[in-house]
N, C-alpha and C. Protein backbone atom coordinates (compact mmCIF):
# COMPACT_ATOMS: atom_id res chain seq x y z
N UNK A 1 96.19 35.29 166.94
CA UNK A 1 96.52 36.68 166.70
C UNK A 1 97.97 36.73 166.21
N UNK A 2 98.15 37.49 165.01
CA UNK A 2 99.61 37.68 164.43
C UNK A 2 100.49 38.49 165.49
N UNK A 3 101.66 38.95 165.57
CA UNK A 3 102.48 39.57 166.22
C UNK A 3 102.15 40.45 166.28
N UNK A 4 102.16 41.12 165.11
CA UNK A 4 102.22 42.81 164.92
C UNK A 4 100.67 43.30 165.67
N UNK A 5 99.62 42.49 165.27
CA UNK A 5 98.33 42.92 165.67
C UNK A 5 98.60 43.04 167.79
N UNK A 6 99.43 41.91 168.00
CA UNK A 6 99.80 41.66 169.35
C UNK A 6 100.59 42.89 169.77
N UNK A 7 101.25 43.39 169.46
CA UNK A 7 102.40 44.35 169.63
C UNK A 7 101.19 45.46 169.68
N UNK A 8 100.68 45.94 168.90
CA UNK A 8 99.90 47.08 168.89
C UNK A 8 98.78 47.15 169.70
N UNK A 9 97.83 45.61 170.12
CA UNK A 9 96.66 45.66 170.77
C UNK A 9 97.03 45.37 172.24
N UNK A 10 98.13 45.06 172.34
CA UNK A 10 98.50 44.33 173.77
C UNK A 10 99.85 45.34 174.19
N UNK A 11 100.74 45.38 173.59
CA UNK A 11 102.01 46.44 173.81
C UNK A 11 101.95 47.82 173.78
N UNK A 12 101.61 47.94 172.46
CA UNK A 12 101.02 49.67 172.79
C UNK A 12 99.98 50.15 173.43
N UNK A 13 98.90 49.73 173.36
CA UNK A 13 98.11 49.90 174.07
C UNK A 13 98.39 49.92 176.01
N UNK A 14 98.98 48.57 176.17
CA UNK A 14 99.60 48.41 177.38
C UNK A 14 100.00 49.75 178.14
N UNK A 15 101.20 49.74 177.40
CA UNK A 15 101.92 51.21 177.69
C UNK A 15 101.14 52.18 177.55
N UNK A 16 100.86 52.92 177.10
CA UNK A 16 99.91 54.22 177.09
C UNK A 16 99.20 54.02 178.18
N UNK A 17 98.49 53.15 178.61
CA UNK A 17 97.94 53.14 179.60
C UNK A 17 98.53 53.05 180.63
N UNK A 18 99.45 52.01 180.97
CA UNK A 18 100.43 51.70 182.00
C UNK A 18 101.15 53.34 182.66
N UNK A 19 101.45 53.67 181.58
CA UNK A 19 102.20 55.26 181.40
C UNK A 19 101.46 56.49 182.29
N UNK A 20 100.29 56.20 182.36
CA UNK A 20 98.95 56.89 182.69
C UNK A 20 99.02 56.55 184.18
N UNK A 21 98.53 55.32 184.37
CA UNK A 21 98.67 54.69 185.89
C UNK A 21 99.88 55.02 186.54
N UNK A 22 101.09 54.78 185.79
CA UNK A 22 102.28 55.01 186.59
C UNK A 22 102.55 56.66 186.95
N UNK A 23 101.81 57.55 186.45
CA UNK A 23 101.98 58.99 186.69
C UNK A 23 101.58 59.35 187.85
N UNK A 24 100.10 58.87 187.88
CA UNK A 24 99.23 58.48 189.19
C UNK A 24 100.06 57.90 190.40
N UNK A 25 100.36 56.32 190.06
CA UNK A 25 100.24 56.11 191.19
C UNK A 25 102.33 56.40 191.82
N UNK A 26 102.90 57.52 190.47
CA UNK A 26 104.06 58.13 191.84
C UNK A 26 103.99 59.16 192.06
N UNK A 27 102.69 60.03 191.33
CA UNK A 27 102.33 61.40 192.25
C UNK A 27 101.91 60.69 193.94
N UNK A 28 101.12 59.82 193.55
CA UNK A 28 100.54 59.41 195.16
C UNK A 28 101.47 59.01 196.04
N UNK A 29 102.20 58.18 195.58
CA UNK A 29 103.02 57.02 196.37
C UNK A 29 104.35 58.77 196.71
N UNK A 30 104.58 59.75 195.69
CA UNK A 30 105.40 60.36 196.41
C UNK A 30 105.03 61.66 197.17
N UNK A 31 103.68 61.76 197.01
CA UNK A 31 102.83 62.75 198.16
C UNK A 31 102.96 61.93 199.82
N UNK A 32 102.83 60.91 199.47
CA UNK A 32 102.86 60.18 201.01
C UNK A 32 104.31 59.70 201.33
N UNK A 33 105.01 59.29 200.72
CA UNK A 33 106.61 59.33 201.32
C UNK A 33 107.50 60.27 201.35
N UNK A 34 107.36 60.81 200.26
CA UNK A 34 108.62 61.89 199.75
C UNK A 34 107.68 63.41 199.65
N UNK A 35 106.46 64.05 200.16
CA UNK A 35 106.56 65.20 199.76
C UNK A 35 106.87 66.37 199.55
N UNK A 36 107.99 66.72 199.76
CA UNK A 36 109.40 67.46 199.46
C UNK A 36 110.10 67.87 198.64
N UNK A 37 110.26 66.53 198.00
CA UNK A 37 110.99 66.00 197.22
C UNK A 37 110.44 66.68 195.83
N UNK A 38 111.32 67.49 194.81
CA UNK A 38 111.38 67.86 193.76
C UNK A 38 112.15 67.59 192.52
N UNK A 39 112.08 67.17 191.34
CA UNK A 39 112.75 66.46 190.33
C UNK A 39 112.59 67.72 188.99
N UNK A 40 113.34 67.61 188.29
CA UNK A 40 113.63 68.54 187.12
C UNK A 40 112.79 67.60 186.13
N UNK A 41 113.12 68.33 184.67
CA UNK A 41 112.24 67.71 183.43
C UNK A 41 112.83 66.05 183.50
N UNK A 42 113.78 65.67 184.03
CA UNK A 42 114.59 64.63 183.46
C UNK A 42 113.19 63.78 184.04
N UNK A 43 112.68 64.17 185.38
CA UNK A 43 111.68 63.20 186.09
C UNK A 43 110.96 62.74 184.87
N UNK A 44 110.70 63.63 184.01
CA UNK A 44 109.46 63.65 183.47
C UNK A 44 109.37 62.14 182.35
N UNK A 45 110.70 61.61 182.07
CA UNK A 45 110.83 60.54 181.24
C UNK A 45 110.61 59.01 182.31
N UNK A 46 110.55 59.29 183.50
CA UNK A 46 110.86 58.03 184.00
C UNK A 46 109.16 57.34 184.27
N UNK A 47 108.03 57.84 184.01
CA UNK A 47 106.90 56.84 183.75
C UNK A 47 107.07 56.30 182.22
N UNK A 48 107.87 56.87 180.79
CA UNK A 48 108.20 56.60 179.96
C UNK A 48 108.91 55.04 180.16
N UNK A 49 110.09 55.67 181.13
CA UNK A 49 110.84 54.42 181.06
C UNK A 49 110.35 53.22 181.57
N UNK A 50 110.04 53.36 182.72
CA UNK A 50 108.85 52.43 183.49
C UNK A 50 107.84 51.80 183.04
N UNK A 51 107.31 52.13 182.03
CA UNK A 51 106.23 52.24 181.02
C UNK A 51 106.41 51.06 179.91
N UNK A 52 108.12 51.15 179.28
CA UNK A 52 108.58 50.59 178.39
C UNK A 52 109.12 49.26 179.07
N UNK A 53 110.47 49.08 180.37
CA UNK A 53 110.69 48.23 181.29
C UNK A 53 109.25 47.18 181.72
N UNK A 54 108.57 47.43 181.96
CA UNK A 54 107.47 46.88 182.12
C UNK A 54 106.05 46.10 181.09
N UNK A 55 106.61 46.94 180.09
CA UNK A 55 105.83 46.11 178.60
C UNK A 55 106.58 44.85 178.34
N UNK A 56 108.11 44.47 178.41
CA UNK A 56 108.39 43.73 178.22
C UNK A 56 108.30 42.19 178.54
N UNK A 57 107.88 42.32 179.68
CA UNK A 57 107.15 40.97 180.41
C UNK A 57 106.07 40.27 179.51
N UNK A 58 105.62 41.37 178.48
CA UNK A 58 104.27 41.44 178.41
C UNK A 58 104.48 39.98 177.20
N UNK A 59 105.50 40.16 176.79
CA UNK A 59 105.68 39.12 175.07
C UNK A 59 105.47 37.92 175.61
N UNK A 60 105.60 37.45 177.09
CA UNK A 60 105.43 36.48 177.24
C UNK A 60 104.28 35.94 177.17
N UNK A 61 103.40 36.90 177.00
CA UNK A 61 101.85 36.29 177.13
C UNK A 61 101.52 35.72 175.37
N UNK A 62 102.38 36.16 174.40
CA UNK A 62 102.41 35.79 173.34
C UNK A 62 102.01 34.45 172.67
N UNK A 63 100.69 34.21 171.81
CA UNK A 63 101.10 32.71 171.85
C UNK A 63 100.26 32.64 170.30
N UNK A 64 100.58 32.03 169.28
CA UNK A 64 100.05 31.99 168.14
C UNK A 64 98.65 31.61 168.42
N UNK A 65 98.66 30.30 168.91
CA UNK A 65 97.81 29.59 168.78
C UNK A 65 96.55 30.25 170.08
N UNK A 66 95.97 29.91 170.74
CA UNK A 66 94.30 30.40 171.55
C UNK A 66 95.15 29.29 172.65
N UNK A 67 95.01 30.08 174.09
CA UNK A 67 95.70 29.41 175.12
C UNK A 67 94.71 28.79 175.82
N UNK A 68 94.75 27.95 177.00
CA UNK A 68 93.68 27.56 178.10
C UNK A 68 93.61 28.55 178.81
N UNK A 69 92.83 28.59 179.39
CA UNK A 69 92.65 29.64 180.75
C UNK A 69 93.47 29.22 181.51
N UNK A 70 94.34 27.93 181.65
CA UNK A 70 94.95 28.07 183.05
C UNK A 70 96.44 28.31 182.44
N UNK A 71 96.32 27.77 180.95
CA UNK A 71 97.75 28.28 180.27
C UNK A 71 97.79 29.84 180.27
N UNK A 72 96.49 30.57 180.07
CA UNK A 72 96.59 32.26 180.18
C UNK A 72 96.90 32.70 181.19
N UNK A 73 96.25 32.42 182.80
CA UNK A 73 96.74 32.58 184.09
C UNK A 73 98.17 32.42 184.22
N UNK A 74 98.40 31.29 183.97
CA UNK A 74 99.93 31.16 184.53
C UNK A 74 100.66 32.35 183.53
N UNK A 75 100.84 32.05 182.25
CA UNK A 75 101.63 33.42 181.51
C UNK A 75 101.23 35.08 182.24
N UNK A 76 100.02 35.17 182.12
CA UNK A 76 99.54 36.34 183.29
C UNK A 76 100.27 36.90 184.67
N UNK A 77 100.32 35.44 185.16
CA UNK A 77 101.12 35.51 186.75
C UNK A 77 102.84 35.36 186.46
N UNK A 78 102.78 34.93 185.55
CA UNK A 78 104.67 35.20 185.47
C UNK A 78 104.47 36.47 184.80
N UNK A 79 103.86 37.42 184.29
CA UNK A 79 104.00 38.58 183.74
C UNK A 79 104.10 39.22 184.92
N UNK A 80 103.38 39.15 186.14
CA UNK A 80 102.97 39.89 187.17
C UNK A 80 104.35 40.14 188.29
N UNK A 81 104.33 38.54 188.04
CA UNK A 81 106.04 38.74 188.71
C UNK A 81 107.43 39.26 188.21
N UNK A 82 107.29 38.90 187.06
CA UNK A 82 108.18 39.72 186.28
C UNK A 82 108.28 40.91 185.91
N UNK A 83 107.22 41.53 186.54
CA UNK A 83 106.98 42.99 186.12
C UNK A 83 107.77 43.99 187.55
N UNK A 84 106.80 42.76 189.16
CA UNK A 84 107.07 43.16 190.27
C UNK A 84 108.47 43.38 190.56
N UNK A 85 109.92 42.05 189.63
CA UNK A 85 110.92 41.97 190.07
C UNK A 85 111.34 43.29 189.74
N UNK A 86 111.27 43.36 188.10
CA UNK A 86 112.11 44.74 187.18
C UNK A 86 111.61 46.07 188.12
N UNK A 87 110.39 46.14 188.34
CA UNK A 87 110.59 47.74 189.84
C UNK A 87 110.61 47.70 190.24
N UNK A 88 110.66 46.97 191.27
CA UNK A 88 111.41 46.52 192.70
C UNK A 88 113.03 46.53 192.29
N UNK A 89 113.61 45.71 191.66
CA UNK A 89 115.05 45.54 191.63
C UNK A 89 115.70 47.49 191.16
N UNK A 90 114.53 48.17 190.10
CA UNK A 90 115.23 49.47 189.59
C UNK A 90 115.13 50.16 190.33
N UNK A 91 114.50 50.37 191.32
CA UNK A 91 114.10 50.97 192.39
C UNK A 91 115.03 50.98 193.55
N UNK A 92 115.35 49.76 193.49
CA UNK A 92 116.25 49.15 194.97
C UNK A 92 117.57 49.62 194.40
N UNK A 93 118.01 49.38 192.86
CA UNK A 93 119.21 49.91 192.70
C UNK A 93 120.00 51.40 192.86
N UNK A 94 118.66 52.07 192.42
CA UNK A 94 119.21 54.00 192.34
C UNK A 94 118.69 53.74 193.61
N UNK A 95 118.59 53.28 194.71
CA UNK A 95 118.31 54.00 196.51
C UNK A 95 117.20 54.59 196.44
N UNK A 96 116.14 54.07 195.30
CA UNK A 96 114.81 55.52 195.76
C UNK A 96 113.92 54.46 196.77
N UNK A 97 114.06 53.10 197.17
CA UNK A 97 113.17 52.52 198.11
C UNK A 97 114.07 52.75 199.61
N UNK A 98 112.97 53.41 200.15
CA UNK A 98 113.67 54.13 201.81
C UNK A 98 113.39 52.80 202.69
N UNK A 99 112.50 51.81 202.61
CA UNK A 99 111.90 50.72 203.50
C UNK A 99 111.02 49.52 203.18
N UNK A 100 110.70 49.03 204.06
CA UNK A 100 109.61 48.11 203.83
C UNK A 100 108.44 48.61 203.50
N UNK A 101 107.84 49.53 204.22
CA UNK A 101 106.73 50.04 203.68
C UNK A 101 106.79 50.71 202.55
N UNK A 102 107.18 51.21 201.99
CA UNK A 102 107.59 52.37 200.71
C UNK A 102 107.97 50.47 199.40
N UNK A 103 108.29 49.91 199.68
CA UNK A 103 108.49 48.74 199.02
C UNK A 103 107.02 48.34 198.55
N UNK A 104 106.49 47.98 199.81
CA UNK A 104 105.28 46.85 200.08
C UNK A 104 104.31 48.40 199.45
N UNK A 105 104.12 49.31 199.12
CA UNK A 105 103.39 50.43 198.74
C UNK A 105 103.56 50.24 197.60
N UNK A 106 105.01 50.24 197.05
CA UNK A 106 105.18 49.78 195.42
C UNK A 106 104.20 48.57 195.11
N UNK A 107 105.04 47.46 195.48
CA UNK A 107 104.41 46.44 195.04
C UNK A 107 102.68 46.50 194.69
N UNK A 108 102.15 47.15 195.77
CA UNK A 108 100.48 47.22 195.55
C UNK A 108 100.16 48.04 194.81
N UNK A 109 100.81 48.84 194.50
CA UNK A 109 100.92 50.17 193.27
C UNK A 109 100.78 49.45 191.75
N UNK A 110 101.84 48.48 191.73
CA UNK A 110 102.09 47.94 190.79
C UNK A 110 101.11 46.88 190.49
N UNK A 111 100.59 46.12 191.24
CA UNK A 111 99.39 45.27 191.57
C UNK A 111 98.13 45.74 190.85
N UNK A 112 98.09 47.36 191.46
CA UNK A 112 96.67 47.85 191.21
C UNK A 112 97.48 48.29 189.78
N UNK A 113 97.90 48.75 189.00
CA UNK A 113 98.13 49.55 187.69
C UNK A 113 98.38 48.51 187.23
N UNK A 114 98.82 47.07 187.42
CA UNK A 114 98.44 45.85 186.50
C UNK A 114 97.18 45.65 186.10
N UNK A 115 96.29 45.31 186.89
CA UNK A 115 95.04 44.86 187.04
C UNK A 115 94.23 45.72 186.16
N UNK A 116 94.64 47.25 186.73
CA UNK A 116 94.00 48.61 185.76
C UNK A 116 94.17 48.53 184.08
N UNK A 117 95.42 48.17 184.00
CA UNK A 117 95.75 47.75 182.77
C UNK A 117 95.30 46.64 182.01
N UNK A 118 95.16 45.60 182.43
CA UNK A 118 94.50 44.39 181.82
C UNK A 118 92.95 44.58 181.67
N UNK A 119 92.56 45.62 183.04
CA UNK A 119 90.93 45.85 182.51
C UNK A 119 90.93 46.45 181.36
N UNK A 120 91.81 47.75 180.82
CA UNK A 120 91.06 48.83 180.25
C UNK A 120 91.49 47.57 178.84
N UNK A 121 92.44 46.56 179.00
CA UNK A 121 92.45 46.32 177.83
C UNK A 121 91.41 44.84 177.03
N UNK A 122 91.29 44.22 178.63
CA UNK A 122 89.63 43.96 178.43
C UNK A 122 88.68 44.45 177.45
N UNK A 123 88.41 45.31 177.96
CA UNK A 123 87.08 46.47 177.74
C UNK A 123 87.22 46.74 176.61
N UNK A 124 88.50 47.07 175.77
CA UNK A 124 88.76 47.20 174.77
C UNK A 124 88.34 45.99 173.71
N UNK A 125 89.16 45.22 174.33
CA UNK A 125 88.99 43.75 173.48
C UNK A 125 88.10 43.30 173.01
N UNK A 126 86.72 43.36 174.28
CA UNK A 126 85.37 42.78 174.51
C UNK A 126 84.78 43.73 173.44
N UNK A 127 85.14 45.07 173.30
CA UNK A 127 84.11 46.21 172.40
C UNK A 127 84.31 45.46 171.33
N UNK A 128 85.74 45.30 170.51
CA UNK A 128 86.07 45.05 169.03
C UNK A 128 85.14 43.59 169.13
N UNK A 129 85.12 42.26 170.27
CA UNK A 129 84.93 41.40 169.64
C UNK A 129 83.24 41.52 169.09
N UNK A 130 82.83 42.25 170.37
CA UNK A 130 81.28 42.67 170.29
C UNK A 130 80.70 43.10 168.42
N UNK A 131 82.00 44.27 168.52
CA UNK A 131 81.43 44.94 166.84
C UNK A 131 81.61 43.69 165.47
N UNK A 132 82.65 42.50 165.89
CA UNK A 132 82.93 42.05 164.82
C UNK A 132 82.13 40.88 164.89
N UNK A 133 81.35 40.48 166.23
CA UNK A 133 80.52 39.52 166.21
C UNK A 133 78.89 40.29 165.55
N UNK A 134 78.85 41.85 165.68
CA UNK A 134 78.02 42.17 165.14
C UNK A 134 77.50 41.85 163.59
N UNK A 135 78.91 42.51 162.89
CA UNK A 135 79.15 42.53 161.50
C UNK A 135 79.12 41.03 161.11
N UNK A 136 79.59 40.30 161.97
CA UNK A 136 79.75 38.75 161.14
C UNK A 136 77.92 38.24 161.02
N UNK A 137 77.13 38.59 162.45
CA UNK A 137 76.04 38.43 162.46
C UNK A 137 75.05 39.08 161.21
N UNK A 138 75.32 40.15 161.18
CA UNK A 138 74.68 41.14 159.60
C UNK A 138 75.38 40.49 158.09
N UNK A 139 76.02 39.70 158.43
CA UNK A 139 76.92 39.50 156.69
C UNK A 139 75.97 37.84 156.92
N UNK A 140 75.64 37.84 157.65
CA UNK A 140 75.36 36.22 157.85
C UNK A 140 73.83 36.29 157.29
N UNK A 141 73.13 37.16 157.75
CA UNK A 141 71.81 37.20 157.77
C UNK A 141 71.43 38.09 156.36
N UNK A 142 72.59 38.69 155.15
CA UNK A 142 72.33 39.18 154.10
C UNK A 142 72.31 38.29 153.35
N UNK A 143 73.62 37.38 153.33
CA UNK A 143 73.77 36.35 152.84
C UNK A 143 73.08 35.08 152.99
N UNK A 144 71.79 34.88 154.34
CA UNK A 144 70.72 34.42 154.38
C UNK A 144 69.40 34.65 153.11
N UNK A 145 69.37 36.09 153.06
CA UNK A 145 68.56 36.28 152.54
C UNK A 145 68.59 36.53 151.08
N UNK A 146 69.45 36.01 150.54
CA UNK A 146 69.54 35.54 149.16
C UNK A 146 68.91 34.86 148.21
């Protein structure tokens, strides 16, 4: 896969979705710690930012060439951690983590809106390869019948 196709099927995509999950899961995460707590429009950029902070891990999964599965896992699992450090550490810096639990809530937050994310982009993946294994199958069988 070229870059750019990577950037758009894996990065943008990522985000938009990621963006989605992360709305979710800090309405939830701040219904159960913080529900009180009220933020102006400025709130309104920080699943943006979060969104973007968190794509960046993602280049690492980058690879010209078709990886092993255990070469994909491992890039996968350093994405995972590298994703866990950057909100955990932004988090820990502005004072918005009150504890261990409110931490260990992130982290599984982040866990589940990974996982969410790699499915929907699964699902995605699997459709295109489905349609283009279709089309290759129909160009095959015209060009059979020649």
């Amino acid at each position: 896969m070229d870059f750019k196709t990577f950037l758009y099927n894996k990065i943008l995509m990522g985000f938009f979705v990621a963006v989605t999950c992360i709305c979710a899961g800090m309405a939830i995460l701040g219904l159960l710690f913080e529900p009180d707590t009220r933020f102006g429009y400025g709130g309104l950029l920080s699943p943006l930012i979060y969104g973007a902070l968190t794509m960046l891990p993602a280049l690492a999964t980058y690879s010209k060439r078709e990886l092993s599965i255990r070469g994909a896992l491992v890039r996968k699992l350093l994405e995972l951690a590298m994703i866990e450090l950057i909100v955990l550490l932004t988090l820990y810096s502005f004072g918005s983590l009150t504890g261990i639990l409110m931490a260990t809530s992130v982290a599984l937050s982040v866990l589940v809106i990974y996982i969410t994310v790699n499915l929907v982009l699964w699902v995605s993946d699997r459709k295109t390869a489905k349609a283009f294994n279709e089309a290759l199958l129909k160009m095959q069988q015209d060009n059979a019948g020649r």
